[in-house]
C-alpha atoms as a PDB file:
ATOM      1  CA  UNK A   1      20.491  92.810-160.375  1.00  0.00           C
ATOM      2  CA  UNK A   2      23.902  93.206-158.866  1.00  0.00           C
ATOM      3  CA  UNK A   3      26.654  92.985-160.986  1.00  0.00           C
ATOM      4  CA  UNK A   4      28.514  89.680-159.305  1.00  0.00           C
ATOM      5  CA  UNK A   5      25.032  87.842-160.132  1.00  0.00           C
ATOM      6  CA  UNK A   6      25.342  85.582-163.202  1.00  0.00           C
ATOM      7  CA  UNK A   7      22.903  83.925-164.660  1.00  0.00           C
ATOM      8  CA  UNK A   8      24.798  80.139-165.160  1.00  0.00           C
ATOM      9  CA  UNK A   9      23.174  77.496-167.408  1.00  0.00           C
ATOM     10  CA  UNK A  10      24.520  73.944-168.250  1.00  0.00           C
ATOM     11  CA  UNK A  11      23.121  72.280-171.447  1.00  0.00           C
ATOM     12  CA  UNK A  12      23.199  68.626-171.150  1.00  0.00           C
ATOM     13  CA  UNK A  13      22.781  65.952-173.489  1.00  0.00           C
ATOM     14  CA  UNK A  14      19.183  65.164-171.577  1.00  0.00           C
ATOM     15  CA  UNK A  15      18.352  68.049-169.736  1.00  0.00           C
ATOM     16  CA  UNK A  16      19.110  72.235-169.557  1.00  0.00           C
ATOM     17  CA  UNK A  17      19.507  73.336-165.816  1.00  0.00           C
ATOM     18  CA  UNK A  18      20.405  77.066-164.604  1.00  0.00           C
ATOM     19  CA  UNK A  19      20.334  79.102-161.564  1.00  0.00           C
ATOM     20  CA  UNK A  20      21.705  82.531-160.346  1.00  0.00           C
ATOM     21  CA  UNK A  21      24.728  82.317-159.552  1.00  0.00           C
ATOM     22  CA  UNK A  22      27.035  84.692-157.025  1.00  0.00           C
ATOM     23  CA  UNK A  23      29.830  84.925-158.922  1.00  0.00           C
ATOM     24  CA  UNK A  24      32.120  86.077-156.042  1.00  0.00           C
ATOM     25  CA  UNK A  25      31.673  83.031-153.583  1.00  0.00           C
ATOM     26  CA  UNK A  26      29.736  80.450-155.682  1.00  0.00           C
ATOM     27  CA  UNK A  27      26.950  80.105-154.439  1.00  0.00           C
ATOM     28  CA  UNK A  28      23.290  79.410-156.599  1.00  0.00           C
ATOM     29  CA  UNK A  29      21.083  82.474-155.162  1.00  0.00           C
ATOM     30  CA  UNK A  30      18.109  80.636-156.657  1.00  0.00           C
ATOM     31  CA  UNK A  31      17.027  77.766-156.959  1.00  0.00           C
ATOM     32  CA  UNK A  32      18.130  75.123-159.691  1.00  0.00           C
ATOM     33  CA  UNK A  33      15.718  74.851-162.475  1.00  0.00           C
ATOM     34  CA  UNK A  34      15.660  72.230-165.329  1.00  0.00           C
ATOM     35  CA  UNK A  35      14.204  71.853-168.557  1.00  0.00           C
ATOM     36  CA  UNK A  36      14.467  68.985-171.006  1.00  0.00           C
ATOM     37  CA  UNK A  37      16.699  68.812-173.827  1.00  0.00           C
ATOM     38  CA  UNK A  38      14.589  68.596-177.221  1.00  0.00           C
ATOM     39  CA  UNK A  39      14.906  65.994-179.254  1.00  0.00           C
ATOM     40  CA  UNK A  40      16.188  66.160-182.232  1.00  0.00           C
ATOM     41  CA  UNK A  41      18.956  68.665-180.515  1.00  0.00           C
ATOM     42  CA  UNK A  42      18.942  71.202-183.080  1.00  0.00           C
ATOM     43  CA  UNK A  43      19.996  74.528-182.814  1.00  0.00           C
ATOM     44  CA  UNK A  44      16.307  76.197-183.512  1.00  0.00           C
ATOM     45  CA  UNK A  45      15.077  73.784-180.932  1.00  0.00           C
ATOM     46  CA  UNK A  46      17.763  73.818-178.158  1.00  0.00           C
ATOM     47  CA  UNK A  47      17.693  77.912-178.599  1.00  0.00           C
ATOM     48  CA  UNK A  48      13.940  78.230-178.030  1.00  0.00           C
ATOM     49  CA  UNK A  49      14.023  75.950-174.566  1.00  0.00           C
ATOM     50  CA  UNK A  50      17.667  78.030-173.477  1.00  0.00           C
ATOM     51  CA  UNK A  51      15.899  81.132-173.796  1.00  0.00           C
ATOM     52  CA  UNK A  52      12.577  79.820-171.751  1.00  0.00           C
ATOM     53  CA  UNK A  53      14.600  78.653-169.177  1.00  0.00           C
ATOM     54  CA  UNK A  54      16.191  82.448-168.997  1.00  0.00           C
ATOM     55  CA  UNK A  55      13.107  84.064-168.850  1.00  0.00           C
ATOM     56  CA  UNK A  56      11.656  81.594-165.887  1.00  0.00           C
ATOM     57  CA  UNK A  57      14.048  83.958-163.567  1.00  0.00           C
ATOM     58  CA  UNK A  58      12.828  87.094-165.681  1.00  0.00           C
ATOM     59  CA  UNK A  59      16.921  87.391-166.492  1.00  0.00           C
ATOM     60  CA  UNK A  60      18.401  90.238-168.791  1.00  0.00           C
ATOM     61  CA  UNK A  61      21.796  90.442-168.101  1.00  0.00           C
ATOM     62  CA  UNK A  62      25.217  88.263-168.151  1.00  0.00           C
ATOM     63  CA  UNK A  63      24.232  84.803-169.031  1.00  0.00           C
ATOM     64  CA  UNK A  64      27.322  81.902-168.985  1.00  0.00           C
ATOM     65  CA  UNK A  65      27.025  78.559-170.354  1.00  0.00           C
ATOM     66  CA  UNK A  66      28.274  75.516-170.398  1.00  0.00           C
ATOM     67  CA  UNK A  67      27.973  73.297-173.587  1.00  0.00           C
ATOM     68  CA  UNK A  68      28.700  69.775-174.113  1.00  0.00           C
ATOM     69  CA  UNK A  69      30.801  70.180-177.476  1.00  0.00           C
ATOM     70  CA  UNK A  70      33.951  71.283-178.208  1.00  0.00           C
ATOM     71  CA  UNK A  71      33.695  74.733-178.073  1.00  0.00           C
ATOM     72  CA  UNK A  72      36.627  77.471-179.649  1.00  0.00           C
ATOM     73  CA  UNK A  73      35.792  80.953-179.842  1.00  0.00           C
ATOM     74  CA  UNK A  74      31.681  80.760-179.506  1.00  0.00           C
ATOM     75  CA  UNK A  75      31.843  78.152-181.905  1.00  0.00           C
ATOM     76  CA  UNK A  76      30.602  74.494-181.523  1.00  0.00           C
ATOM     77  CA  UNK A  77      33.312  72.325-183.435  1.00  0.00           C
ATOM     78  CA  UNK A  78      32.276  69.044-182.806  1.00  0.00           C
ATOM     79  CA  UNK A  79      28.910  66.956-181.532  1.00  0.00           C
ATOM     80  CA  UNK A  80      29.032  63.948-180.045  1.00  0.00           C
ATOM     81  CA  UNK A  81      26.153  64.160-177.929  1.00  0.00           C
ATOM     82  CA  UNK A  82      23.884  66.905-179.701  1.00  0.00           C
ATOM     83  CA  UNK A  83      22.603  67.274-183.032  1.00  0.00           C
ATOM     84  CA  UNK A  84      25.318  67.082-185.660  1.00  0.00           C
ATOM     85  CA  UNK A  85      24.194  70.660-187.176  1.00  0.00           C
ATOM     86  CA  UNK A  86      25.860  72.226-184.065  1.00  0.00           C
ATOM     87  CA  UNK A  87      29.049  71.514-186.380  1.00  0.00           C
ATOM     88  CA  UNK A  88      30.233  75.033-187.004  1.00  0.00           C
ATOM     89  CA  UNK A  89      27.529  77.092-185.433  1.00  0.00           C
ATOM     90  CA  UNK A  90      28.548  80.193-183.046  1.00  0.00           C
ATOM     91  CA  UNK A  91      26.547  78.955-179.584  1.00  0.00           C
ATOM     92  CA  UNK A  92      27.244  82.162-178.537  1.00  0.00           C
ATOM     93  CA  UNK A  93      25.246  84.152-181.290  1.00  0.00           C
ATOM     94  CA  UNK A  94      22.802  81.247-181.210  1.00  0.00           C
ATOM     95  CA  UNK A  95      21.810  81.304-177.877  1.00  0.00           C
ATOM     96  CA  UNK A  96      21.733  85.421-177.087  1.00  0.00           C
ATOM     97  CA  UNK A  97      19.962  86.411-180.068  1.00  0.00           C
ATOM     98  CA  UNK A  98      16.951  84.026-178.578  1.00  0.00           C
ATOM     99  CA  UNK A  99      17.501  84.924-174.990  1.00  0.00           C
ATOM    100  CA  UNK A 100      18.117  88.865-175.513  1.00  0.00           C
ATOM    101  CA  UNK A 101      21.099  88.309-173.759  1.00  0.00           C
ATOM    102  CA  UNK A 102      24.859  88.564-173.543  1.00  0.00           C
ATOM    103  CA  UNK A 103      25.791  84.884-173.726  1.00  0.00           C
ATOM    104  CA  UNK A 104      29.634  83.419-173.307  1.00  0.00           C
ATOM    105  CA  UNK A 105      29.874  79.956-173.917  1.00  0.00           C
ATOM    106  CA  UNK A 106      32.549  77.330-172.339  1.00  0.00           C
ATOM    107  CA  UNK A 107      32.843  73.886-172.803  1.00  0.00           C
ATOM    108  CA  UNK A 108      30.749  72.402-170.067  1.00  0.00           C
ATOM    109  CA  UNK A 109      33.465  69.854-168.564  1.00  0.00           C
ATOM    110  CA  UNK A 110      35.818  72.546-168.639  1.00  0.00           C
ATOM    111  CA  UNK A 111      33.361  74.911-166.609  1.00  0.00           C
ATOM    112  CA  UNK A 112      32.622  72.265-163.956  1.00  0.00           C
ATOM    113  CA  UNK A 113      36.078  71.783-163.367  1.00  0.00           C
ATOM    114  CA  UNK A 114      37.057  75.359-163.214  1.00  0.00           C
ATOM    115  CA  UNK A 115      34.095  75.574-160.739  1.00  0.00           C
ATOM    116  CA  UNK A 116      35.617  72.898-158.452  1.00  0.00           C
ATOM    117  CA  UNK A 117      39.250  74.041-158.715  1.00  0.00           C
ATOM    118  CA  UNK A 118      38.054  77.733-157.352  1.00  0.00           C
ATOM    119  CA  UNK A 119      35.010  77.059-155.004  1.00  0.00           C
ATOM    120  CA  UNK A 120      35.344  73.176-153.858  1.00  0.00           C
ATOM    121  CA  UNK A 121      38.567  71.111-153.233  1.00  0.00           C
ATOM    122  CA  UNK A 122      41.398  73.300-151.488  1.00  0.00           C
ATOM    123  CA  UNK A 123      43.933  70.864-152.467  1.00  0.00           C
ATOM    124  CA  UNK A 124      45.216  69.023-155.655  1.00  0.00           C
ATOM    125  CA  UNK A 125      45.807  72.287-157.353  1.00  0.00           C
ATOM    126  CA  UNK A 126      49.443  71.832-158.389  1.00  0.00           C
ATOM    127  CA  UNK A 127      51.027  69.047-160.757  1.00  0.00           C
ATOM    128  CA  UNK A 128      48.146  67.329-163.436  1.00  0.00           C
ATOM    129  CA  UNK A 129      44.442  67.270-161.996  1.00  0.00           C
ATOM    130  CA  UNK A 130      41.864  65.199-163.678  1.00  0.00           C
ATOM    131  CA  UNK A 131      38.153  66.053-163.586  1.00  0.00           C
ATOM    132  CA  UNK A 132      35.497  63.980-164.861  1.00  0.00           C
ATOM    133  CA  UNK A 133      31.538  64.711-165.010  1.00  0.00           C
ATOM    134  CA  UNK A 134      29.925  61.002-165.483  1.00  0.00           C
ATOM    135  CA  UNK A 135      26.503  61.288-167.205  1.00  0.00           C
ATOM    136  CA  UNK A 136      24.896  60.980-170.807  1.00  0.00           C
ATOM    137  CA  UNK A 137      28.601  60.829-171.697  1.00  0.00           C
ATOM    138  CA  UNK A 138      31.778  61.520-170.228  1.00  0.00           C
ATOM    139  CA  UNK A 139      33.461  64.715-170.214  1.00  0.00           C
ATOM    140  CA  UNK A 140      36.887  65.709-169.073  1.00  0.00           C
ATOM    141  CA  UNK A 141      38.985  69.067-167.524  1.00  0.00           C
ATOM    142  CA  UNK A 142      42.485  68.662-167.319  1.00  0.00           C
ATOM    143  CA  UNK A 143      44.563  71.344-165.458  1.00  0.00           C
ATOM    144  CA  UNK A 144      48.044  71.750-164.906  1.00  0.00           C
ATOM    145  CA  UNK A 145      49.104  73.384-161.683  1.00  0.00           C
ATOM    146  CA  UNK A 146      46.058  74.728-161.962  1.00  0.00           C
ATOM    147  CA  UNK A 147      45.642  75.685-165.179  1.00  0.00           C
ATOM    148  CA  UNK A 148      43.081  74.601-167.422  1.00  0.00           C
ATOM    149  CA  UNK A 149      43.746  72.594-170.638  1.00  0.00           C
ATOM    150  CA  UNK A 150      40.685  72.981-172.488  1.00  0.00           C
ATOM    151  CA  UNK A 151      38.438  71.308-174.525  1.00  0.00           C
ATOM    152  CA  UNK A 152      39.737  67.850-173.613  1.00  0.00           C
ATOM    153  CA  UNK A 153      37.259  65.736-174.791  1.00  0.00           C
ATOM    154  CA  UNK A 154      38.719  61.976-172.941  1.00  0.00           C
ATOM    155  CA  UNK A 155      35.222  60.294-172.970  1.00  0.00           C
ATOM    156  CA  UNK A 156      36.285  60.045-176.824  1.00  0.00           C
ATOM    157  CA  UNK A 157      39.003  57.785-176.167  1.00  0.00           C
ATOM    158  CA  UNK A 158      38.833  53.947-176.810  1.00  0.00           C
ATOM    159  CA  UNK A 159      39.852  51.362-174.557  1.00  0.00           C
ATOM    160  CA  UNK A 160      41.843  49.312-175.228  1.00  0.00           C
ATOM    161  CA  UNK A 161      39.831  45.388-176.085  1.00  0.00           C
ATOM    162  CA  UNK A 162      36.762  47.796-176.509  1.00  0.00           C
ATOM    163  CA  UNK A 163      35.355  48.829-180.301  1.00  0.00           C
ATOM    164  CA  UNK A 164      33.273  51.671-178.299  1.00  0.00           C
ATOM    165  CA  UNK A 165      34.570  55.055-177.249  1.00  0.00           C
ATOM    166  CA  UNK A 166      35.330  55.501-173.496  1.00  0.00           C
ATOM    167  CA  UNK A 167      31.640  56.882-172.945  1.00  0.00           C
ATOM    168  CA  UNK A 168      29.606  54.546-174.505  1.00  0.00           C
ATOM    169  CA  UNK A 169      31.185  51.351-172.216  1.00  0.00           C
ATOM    170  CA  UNK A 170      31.445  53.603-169.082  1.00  0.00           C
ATOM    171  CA  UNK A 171      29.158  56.532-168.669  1.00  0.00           C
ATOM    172  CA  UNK A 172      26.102  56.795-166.482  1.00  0.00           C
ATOM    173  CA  UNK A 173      23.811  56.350-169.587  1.00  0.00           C
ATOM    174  CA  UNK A 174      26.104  53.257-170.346  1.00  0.00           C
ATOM    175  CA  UNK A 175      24.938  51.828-166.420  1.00  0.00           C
ATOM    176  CA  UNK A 176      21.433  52.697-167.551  1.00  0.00           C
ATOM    177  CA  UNK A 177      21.306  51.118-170.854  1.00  0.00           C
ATOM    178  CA  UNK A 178      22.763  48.150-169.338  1.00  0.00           C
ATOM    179  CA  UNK A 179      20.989  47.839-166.426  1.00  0.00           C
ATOM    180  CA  UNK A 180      24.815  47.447-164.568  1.00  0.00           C
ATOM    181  CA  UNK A 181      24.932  47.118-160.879  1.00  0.00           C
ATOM    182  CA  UNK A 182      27.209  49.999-158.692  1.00  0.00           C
ATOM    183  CA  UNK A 183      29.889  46.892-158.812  1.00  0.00           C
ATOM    184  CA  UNK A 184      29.711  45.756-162.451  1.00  0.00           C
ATOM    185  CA  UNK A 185      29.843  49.417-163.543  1.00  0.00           C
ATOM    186  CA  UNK A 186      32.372  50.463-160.922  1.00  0.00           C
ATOM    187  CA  UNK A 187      34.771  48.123-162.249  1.00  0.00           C
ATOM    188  CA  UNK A 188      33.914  49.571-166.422  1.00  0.00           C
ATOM    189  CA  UNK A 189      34.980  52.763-164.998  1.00  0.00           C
ATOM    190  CA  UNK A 190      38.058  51.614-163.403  1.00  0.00           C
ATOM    191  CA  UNK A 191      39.245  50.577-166.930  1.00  0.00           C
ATOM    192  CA  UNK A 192      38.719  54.336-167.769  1.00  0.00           C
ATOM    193  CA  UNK A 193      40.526  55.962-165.123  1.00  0.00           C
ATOM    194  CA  UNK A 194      43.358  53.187-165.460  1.00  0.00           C
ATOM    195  CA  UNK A 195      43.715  53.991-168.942  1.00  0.00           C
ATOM    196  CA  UNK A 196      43.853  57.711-168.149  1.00  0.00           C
ATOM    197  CA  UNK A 197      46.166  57.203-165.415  1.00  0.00           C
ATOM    198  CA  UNK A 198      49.012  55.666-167.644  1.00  0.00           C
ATOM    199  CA  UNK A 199      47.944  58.289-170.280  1.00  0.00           C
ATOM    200  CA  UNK A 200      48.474  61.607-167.902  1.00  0.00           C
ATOM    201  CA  UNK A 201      49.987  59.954-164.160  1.00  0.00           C
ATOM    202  CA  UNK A 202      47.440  62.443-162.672  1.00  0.00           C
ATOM    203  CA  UNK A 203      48.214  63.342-158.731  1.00  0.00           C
ATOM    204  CA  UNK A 204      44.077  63.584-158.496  1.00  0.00           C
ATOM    205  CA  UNK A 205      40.816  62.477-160.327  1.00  0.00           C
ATOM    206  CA  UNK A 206      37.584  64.356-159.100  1.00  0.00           C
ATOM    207  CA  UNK A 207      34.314  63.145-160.180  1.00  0.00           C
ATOM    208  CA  UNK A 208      31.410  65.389-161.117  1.00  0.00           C
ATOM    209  CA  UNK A 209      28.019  65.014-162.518  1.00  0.00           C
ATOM    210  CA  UNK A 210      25.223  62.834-161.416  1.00  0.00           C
ATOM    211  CA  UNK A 211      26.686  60.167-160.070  1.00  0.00           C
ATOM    212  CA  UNK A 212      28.901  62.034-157.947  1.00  0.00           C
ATOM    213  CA  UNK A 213      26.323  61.612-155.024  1.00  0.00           C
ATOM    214  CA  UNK A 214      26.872  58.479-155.624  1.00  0.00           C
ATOM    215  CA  UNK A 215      30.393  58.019-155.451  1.00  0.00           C
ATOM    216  CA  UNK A 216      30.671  55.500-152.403  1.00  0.00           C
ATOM    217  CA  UNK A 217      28.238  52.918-154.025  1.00  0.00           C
ATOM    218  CA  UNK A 218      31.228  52.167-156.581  1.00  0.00           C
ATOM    219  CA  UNK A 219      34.265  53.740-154.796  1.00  0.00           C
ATOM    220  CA  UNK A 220      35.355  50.058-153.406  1.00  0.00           C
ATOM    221  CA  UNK A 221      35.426  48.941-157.189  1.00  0.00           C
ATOM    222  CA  UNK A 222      38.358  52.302-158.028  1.00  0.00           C
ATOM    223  CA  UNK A 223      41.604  50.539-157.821  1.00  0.00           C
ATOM    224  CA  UNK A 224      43.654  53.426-159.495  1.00  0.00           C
ATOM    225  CA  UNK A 225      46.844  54.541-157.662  1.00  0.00           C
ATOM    226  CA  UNK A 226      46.290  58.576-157.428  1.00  0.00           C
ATOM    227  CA  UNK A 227      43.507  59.625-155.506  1.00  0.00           C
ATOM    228  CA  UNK A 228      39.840  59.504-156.562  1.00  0.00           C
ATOM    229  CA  UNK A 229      37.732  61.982-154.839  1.00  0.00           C
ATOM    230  CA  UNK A 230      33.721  63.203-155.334  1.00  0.00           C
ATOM    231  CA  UNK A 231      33.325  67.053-156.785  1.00  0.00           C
ATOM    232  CA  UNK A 232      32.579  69.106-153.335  1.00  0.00           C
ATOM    233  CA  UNK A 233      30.216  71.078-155.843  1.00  0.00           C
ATOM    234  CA  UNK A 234      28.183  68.050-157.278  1.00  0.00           C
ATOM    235  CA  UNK A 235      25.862  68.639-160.356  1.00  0.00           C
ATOM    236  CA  UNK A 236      25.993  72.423-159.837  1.00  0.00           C
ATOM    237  CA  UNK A 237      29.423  72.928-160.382  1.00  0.00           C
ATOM    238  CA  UNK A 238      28.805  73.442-164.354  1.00  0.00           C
ATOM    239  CA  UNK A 239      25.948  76.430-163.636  1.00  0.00           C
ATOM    240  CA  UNK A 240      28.832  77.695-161.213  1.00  0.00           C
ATOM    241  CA  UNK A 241      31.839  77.915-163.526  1.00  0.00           C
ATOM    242  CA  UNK A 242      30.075  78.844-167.047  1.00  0.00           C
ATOM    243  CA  UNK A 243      28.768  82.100-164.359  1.00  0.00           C
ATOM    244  CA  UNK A 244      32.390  82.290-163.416  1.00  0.00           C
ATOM    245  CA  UNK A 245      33.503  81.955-166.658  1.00  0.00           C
ATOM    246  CA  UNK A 246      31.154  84.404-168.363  1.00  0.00           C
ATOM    247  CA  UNK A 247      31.626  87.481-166.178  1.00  0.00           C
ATOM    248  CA  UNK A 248      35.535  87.441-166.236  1.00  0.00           C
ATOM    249  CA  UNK A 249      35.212  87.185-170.166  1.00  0.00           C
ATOM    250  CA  UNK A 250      32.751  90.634-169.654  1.00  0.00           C
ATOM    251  CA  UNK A 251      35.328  92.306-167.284  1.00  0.00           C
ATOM    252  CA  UNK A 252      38.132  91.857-169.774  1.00  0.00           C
ATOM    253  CA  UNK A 253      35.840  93.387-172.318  1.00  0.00           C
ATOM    254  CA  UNK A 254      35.696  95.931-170.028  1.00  0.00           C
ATOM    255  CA  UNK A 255      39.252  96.837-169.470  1.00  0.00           C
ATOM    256  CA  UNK A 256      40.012  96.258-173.038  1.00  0.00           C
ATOM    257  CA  UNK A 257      38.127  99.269-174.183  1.00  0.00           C
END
């Protein structure tokens, strides 16, 4: 394998997706594959089916991965969508010693967005940039001229006349559970981004994740002031950044030495 090939994974709330990524100009040099996430989400259970999906592309090298917890140093600090006995556990140590692997592990909001600020939109870099993947919940990258503020975590937020968090009245799970129509749920969401608007006056929100592709069945229902725009890099934009993300964490290894 050449060494700008990283092996990008995104663990999801319902389902664990990777491909090879080129780390260099973005692109997946392999097709996307995507294994369920076990339930219960437990780290014994989630490690077996992360190191399954690395061996489906016969992978020893640089693995990066995005995570859907709060993540600080390795660590998993918080679980809103997984298992609760990801509390305190190194994801990083977790996840190589099952796939053989060097693993660095990223928040996986923060990787998606750090995906589409590099390889997708060529504008909205400077003053406060929202990003937003919509799908079992709702997670959030924040960067400041172009900076990242990580681990964000503004699908945790309540609304205001709402007793749920943010992702449990607006996410794409949310549209499922209720059976909502592209209008009804369009206008939920519009609470959100209202809400975050007065919270950060973002120049830009970008919207990742699943729905993405679906962004002009609710687009009429955005009435927000800054501009709301689809990720360029849809649902692969997590596998793209954690890759990213993973082998300039191994290069500063490198020069540290």
């Amino acid at each position: 394998m050449q060494s700008n090939q990283v092996l990008g994974i995104d663990v999801g709330a319902s389902g664990i997706k990777g491909a090879i990524v080129d780390v260099t100009t973005g692109k997946l040099l392999t097709s996307r594959l995507r294994l369920l996430t076990p339930v219960p989400s437990t780290p014994e259970a989630m490690a077996h089916t992360f190191a399954e999906l690395a061996r489906s592309y016969n992978w020893t090298g640089l693995i990066g991965c995005g995570f859907p917890t709060l993540v600080r140093e390795g660590v998993s600090i918080a679980a809103s969508n997984l298992d609760k006995s990801w509390i305190g556990k190194n994801v990083e140590t977790v996840f190589s010693e099952a796939s053989g692997c060097l693993v660095k592990v990223l928040n996986d909001a923060d990787a998606a967005g750090m995906a589409e600020m590099r390889f997708g939109l060529d504008k909205g870099k400077k003053g406060v940039l929202v990003f937003i993947t919509i799908g079992t919940g709702l997670g959030s990258a924040v960067f400041i001229d172009g900076k990242i503020v990580p681990n964000t975590e503004l699908g945790q937020i309540y609304l205001k006349g709402h007793e749920k968090i943010a992702e449990q009245y607006a996410s794409s799970s949310a549209k499922d559970r209720d059976n909502l129509s592209w209008e009804v749920w369009g206008k939920r969401f519009n609470e959100y981004l209202t809400h975050l608007e007065l919270l950060f006056s973002p120049n830009l929100f970008i919207l990742g994740g699943g729905t993405s592709k679906n962004f002009k069945d609710y687009a009429p229902y955005l009435t927000v002031d800054a501009q709301v725009v689809p990720a360029q890099l849809l649902n692969s934009a997590g596998m793209i950044g954690a890759a990213c993300y993973a082998f300039e964490r191994s290069q500063l290894a490198v020069l540290s030495e």
